[in-house]
PDB file of N, CA and C in Angstrom:
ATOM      1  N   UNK A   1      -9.909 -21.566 101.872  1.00  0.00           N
ATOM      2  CA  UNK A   1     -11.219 -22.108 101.614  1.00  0.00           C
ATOM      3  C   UNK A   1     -11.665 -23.008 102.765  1.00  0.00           C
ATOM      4  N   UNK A   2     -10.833 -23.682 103.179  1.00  0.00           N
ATOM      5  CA  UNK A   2     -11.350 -25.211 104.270  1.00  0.00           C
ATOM      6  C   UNK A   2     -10.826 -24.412 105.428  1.00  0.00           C
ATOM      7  N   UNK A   3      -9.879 -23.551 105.806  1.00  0.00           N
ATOM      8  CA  UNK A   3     -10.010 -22.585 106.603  1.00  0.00           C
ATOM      9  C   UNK A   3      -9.932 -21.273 107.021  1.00  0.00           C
ATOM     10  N   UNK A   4     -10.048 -20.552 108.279  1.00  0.00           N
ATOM     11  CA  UNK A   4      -9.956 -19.113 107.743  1.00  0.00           C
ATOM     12  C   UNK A   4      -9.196 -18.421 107.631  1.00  0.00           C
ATOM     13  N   UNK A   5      -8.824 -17.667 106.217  1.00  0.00           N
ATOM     14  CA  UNK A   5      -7.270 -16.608 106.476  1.00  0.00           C
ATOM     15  C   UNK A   5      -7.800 -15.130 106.731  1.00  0.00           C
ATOM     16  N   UNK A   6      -6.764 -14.431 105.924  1.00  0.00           N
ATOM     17  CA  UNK A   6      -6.699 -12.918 105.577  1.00  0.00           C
ATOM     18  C   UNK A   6      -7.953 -12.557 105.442  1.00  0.00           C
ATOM     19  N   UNK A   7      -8.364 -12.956 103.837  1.00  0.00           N
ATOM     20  CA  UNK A   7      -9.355 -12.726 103.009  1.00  0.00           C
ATOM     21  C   UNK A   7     -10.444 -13.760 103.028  1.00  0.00           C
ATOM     22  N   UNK A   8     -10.973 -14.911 104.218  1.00  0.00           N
ATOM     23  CA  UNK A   8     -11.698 -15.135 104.118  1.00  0.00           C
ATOM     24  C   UNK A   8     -12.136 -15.752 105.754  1.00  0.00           C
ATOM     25  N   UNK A   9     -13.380 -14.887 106.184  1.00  0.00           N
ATOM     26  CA  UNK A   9     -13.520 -15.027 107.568  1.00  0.00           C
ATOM     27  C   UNK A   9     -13.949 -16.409 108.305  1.00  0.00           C
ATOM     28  N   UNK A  10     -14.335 -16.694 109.425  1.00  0.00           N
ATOM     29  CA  UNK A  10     -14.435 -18.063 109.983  1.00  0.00           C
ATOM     30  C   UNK A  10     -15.585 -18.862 109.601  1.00  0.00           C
ATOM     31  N   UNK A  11     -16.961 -17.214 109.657  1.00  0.00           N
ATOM     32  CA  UNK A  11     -18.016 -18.209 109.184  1.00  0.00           C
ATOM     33  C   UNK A  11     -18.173 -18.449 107.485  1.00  0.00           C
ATOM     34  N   UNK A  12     -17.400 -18.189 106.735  1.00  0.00           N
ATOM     35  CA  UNK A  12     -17.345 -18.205 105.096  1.00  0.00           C
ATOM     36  C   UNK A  12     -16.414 -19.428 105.174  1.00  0.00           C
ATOM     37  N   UNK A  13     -15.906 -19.680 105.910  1.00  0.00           N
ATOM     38  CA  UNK A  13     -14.912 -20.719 105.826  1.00  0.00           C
ATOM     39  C   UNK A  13     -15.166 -22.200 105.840  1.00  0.00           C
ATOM     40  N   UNK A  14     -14.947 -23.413 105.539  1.00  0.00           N
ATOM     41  CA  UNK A  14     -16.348 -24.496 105.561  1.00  0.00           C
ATOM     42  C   UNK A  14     -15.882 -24.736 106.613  1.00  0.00           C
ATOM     43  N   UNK A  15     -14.364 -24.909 107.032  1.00  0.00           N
ATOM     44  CA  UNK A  15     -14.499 -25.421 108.865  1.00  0.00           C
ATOM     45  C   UNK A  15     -15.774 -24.627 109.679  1.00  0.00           C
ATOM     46  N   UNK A  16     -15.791 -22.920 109.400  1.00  0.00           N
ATOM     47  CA  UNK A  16     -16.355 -22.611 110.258  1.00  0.00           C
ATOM     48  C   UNK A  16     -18.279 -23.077 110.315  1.00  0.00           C
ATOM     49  N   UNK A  17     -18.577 -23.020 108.651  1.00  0.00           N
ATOM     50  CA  UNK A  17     -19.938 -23.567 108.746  1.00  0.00           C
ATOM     51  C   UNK A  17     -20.056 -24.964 108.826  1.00  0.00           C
ATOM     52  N   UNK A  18     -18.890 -25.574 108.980  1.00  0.00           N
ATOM     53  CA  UNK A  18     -19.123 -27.491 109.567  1.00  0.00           C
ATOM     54  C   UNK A  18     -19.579 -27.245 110.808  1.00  0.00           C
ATOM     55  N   UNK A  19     -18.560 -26.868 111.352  1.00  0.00           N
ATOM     56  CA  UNK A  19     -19.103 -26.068 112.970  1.00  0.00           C
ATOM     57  C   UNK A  19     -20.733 -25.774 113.171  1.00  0.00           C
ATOM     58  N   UNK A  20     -21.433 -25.267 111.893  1.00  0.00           N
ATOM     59  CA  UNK A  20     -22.694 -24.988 112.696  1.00  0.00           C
ATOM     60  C   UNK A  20     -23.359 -25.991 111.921  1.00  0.00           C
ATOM     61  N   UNK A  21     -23.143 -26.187 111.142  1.00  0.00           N
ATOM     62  CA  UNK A  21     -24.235 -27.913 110.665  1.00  0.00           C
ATOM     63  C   UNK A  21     -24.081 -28.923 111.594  1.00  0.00           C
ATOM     64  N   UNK A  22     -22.642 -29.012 112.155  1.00  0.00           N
ATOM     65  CA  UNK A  22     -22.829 -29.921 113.017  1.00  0.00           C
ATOM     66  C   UNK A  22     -23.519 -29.746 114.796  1.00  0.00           C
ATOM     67  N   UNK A  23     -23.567 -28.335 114.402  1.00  0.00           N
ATOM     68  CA  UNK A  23     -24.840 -28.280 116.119  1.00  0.00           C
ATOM     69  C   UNK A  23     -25.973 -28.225 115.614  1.00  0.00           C
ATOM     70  N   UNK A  24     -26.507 -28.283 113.860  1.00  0.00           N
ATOM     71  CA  UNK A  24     -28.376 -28.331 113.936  1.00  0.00           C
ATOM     72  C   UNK A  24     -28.291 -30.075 113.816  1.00  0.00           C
ATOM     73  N   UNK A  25     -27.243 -30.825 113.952  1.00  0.00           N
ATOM     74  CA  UNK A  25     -28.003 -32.241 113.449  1.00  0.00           C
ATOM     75  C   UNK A  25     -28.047 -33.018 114.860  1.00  0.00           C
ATOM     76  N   UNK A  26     -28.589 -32.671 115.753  1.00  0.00           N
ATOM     77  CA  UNK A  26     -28.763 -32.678 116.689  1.00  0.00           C
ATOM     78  C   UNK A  26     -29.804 -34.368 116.935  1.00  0.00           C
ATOM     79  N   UNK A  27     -30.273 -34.502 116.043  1.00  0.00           N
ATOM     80  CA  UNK A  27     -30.646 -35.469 115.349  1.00  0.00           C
ATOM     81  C   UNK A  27     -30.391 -36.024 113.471  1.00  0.00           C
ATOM     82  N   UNK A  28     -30.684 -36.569 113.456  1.00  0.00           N
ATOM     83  CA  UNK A  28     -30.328 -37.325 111.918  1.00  0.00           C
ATOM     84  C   UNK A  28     -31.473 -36.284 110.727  1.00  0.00           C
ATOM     85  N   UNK A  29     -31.248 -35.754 110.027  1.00  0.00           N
ATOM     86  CA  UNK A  29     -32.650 -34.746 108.932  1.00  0.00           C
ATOM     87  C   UNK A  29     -31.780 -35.447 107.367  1.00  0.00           C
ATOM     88  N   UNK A  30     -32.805 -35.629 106.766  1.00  0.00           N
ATOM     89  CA  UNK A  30     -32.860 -34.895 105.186  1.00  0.00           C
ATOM     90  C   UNK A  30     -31.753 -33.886 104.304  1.00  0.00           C
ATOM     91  N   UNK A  31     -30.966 -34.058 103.447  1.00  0.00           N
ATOM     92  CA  UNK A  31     -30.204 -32.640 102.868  1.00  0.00           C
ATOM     93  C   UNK A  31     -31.016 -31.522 103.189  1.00  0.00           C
ATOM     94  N   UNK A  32     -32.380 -31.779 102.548  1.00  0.00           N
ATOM     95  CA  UNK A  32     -33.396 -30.429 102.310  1.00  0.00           C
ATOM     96  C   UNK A  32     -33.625 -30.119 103.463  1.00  0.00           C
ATOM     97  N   UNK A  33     -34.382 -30.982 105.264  1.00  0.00           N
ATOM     98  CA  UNK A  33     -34.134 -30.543 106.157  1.00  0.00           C
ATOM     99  C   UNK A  33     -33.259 -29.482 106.717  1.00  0.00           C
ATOM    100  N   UNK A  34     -32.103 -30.093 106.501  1.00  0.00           N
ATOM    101  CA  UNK A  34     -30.960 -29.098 107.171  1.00  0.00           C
ATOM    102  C   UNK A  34     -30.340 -28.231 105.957  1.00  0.00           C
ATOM    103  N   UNK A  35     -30.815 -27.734 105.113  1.00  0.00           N
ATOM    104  CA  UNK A  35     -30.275 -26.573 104.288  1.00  0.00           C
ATOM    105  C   UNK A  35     -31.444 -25.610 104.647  1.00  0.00           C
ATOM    106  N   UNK A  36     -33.089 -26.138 104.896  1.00  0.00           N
ATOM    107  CA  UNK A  36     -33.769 -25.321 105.353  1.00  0.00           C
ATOM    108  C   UNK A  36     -33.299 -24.711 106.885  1.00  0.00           C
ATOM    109  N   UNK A  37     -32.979 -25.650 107.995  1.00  0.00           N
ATOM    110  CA  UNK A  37     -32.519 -25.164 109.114  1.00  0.00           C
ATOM    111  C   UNK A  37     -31.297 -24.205 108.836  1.00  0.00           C
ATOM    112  N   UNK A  38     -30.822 -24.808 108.141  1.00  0.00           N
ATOM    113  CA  UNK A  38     -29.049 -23.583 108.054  1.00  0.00           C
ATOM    114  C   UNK A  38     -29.620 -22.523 107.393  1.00  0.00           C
ATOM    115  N   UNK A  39     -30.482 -22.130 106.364  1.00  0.00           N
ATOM    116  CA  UNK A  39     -31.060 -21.145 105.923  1.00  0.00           C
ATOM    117  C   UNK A  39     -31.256 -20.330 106.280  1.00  0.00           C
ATOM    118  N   UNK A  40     -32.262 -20.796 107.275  1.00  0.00           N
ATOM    119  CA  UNK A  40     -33.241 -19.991 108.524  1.00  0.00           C
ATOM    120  C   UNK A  40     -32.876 -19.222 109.506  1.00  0.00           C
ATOM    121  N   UNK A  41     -31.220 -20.041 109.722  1.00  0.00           N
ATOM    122  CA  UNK A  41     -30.513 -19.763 111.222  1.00  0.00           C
ATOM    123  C   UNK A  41     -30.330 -18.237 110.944  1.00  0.00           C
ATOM    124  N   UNK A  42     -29.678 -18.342 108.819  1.00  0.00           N
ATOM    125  CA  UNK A  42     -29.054 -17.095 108.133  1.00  0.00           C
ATOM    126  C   UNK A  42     -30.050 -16.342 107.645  1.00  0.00           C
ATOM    127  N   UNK A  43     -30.953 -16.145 108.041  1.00  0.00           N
ATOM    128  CA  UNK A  43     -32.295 -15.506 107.123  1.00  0.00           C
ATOM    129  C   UNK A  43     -31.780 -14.073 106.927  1.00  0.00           C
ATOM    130  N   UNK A  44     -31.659 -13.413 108.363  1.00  0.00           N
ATOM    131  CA  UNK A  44     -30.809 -12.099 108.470  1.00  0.00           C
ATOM    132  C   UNK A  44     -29.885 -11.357 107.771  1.00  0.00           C
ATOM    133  N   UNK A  45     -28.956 -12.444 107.208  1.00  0.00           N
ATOM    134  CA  UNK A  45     -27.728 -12.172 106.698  1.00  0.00           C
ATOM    135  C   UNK A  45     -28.150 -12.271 104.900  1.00  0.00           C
ATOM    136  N   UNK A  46     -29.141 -12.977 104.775  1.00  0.00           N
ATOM    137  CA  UNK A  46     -29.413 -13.313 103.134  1.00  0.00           C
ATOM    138  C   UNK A  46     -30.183 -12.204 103.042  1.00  0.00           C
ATOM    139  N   UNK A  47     -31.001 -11.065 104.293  1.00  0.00           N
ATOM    140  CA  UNK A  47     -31.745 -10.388 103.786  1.00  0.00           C
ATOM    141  C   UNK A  47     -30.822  -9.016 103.180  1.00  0.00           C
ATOM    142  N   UNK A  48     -29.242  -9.018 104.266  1.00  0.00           N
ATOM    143  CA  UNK A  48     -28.910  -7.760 103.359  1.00  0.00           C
ATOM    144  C   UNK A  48     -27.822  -8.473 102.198  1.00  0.00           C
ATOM    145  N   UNK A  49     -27.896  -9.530 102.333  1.00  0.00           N
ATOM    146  CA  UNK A  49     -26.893  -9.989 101.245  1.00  0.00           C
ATOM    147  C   UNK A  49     -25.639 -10.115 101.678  1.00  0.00           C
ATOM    148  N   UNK A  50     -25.555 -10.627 102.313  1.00  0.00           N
ATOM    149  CA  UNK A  50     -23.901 -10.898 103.232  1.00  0.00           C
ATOM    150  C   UNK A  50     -24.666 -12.772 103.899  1.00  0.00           C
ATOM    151  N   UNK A  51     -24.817 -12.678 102.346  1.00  0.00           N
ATOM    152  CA  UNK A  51     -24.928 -14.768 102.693  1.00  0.00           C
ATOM    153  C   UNK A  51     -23.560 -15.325 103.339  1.00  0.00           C
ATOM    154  N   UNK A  52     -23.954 -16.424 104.172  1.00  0.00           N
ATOM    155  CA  UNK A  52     -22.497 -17.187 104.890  1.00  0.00           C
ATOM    156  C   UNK A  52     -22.225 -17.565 104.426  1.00  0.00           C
ATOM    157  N   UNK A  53     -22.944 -18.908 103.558  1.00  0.00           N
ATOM    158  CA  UNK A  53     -22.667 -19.596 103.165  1.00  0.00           C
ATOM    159  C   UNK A  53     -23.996 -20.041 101.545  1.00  0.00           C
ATOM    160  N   UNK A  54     -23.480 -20.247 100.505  1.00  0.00           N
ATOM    161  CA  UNK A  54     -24.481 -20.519  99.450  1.00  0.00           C
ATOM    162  C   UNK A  54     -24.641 -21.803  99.435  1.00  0.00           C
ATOM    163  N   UNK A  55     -25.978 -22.445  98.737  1.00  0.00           N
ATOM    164  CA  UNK A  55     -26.546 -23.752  98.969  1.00  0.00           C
ATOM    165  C   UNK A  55     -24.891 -24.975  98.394  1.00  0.00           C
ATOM    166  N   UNK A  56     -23.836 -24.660  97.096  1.00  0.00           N
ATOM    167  CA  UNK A  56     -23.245 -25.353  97.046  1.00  0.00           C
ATOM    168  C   UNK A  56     -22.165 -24.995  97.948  1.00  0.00           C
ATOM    169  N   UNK A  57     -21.896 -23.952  98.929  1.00  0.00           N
ATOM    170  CA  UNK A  57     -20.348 -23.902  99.417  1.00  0.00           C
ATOM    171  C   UNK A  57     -21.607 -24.733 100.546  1.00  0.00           C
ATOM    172  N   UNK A  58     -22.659 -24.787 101.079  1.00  0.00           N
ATOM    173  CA  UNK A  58     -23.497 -26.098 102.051  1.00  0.00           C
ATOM    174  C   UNK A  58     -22.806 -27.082 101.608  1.00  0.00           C
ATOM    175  N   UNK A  59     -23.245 -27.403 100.318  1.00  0.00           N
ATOM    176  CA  UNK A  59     -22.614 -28.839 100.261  1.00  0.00           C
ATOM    177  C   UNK A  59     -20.952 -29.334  99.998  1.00  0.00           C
ATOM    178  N   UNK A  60     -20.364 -28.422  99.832  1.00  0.00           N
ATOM    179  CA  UNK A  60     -18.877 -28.721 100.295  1.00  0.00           C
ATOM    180  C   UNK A  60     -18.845 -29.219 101.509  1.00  0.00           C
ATOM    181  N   UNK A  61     -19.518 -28.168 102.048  1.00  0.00           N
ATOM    182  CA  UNK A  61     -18.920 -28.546 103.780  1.00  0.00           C
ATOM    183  C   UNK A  61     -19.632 -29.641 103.473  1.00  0.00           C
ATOM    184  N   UNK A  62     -20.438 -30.227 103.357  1.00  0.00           N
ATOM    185  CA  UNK A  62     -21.265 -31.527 103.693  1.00  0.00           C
ATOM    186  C   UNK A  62     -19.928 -33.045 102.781  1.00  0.00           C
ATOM    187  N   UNK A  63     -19.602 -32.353 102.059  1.00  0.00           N
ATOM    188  CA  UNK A  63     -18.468 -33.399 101.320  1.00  0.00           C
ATOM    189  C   UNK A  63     -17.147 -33.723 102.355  1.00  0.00           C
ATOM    190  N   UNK A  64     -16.946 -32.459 103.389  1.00  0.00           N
ATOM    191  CA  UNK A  64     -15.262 -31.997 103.667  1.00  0.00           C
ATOM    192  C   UNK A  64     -15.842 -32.918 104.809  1.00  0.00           C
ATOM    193  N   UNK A  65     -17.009 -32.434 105.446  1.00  0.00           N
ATOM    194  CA  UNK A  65     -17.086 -33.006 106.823  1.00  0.00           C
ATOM    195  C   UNK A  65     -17.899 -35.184 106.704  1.00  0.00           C
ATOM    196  N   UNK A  66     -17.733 -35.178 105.504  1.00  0.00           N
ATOM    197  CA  UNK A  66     -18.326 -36.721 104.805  1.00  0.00           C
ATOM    198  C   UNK A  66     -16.772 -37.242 105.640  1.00  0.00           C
ATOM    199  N   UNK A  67     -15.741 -35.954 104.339  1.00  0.00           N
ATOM    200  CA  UNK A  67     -14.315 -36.524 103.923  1.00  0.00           C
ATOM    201  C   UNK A  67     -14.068 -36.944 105.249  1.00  0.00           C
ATOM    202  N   UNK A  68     -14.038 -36.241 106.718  1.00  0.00           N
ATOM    203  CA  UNK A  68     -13.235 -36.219 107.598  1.00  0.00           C
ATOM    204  C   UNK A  68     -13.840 -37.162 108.671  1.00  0.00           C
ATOM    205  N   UNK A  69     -15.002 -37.394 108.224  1.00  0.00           N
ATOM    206  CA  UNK A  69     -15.768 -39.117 108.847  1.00  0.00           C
ATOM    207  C   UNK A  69     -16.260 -38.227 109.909  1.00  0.00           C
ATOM    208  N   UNK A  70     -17.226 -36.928 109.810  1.00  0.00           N
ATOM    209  CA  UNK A  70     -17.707 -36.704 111.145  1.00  0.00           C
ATOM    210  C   UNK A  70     -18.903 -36.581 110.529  1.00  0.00           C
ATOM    211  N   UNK A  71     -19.815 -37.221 109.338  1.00  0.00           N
ATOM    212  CA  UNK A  71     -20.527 -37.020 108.979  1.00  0.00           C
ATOM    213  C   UNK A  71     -21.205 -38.614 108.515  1.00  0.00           C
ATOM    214  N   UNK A  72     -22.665 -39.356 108.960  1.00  0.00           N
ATOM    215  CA  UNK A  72     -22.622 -40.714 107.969  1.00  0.00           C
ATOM    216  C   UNK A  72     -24.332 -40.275 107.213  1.00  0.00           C
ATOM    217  N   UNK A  73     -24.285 -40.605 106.331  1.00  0.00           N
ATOM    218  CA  UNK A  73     -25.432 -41.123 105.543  1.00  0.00           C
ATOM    219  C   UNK A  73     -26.045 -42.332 105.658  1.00  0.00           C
ATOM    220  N   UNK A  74     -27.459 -42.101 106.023  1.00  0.00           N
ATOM    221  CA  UNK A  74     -27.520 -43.613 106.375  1.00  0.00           C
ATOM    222  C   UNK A  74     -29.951 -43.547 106.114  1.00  0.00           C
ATOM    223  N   UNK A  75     -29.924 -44.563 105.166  1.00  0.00           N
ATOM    224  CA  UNK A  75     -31.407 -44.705 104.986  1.00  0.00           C
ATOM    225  C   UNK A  75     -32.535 -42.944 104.519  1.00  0.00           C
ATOM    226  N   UNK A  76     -31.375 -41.865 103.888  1.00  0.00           N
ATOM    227  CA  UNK A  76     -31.748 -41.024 102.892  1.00  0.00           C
ATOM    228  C   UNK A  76     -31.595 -39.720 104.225  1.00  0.00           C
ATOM    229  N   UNK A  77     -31.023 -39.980 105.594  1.00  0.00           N
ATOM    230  CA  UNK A  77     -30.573 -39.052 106.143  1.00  0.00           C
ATOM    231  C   UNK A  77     -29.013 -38.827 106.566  1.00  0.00           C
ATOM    232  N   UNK A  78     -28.767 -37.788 107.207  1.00  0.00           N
ATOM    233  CA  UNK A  78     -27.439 -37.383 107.541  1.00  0.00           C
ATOM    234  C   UNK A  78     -27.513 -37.467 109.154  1.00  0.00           C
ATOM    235  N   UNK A  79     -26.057 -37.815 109.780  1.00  0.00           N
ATOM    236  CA  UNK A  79     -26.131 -37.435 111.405  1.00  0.00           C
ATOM    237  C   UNK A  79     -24.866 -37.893 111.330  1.00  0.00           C
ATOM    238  N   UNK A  80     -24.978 -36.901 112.806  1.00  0.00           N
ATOM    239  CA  UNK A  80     -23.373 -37.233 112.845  1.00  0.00           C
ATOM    240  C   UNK A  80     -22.653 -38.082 113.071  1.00  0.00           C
ATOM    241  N   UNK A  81     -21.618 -38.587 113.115  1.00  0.00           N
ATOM    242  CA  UNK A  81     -21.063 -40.182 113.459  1.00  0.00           C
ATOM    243  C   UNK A  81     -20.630 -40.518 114.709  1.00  0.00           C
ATOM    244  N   UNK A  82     -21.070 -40.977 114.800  1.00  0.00           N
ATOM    245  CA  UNK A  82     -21.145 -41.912 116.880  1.00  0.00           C
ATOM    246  C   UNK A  82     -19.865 -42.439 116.957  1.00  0.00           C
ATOM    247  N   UNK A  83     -18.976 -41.588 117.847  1.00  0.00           N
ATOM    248  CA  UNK A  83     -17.790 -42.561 118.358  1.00  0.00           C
ATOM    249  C   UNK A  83     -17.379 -43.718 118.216  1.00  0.00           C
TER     250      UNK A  83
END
């Protein structure tokens, strides 16, 4: 689940979609911001149904990558955490 094996590939994996949430927060957004950006990136993939990732395995990763302090909340947005 947190990474990728046999039966479950890199981008299904939340390491692998921490990986791309953490290149749209490029600045600090909103949950709803960046589930629309991560959406969008996947529009392609939701159209034949080979979703990456669903809105709650989003917010895992958003919990795993809280857990692992590369993530802060701060005044109702998210960004990433400054050295």
């Amino acid at each position: 689940m947190i990474l990728p094996s046999k039966h479950l590939t890199q981008s299904r994996s939340l390491i692998g979609v921490g990986a791309e949430i953490l290149v749209l927060l490029d600045s600090p957004q909103t949950v709803s911001a960046l589930w629309n950006n991560f959406s969008e990136k996947h529009q392609s993939t939701i159209r034949t149904g080979t979703v990456s990732a669903s809105f709650d395995w989003f917010i895992l990763t958003l919990d795993l990558l809280h857990t692992m302090k590369a993530l802060e909340f701060k005044k109702g947005r998210i960004r990433r955490k400054s050295k």
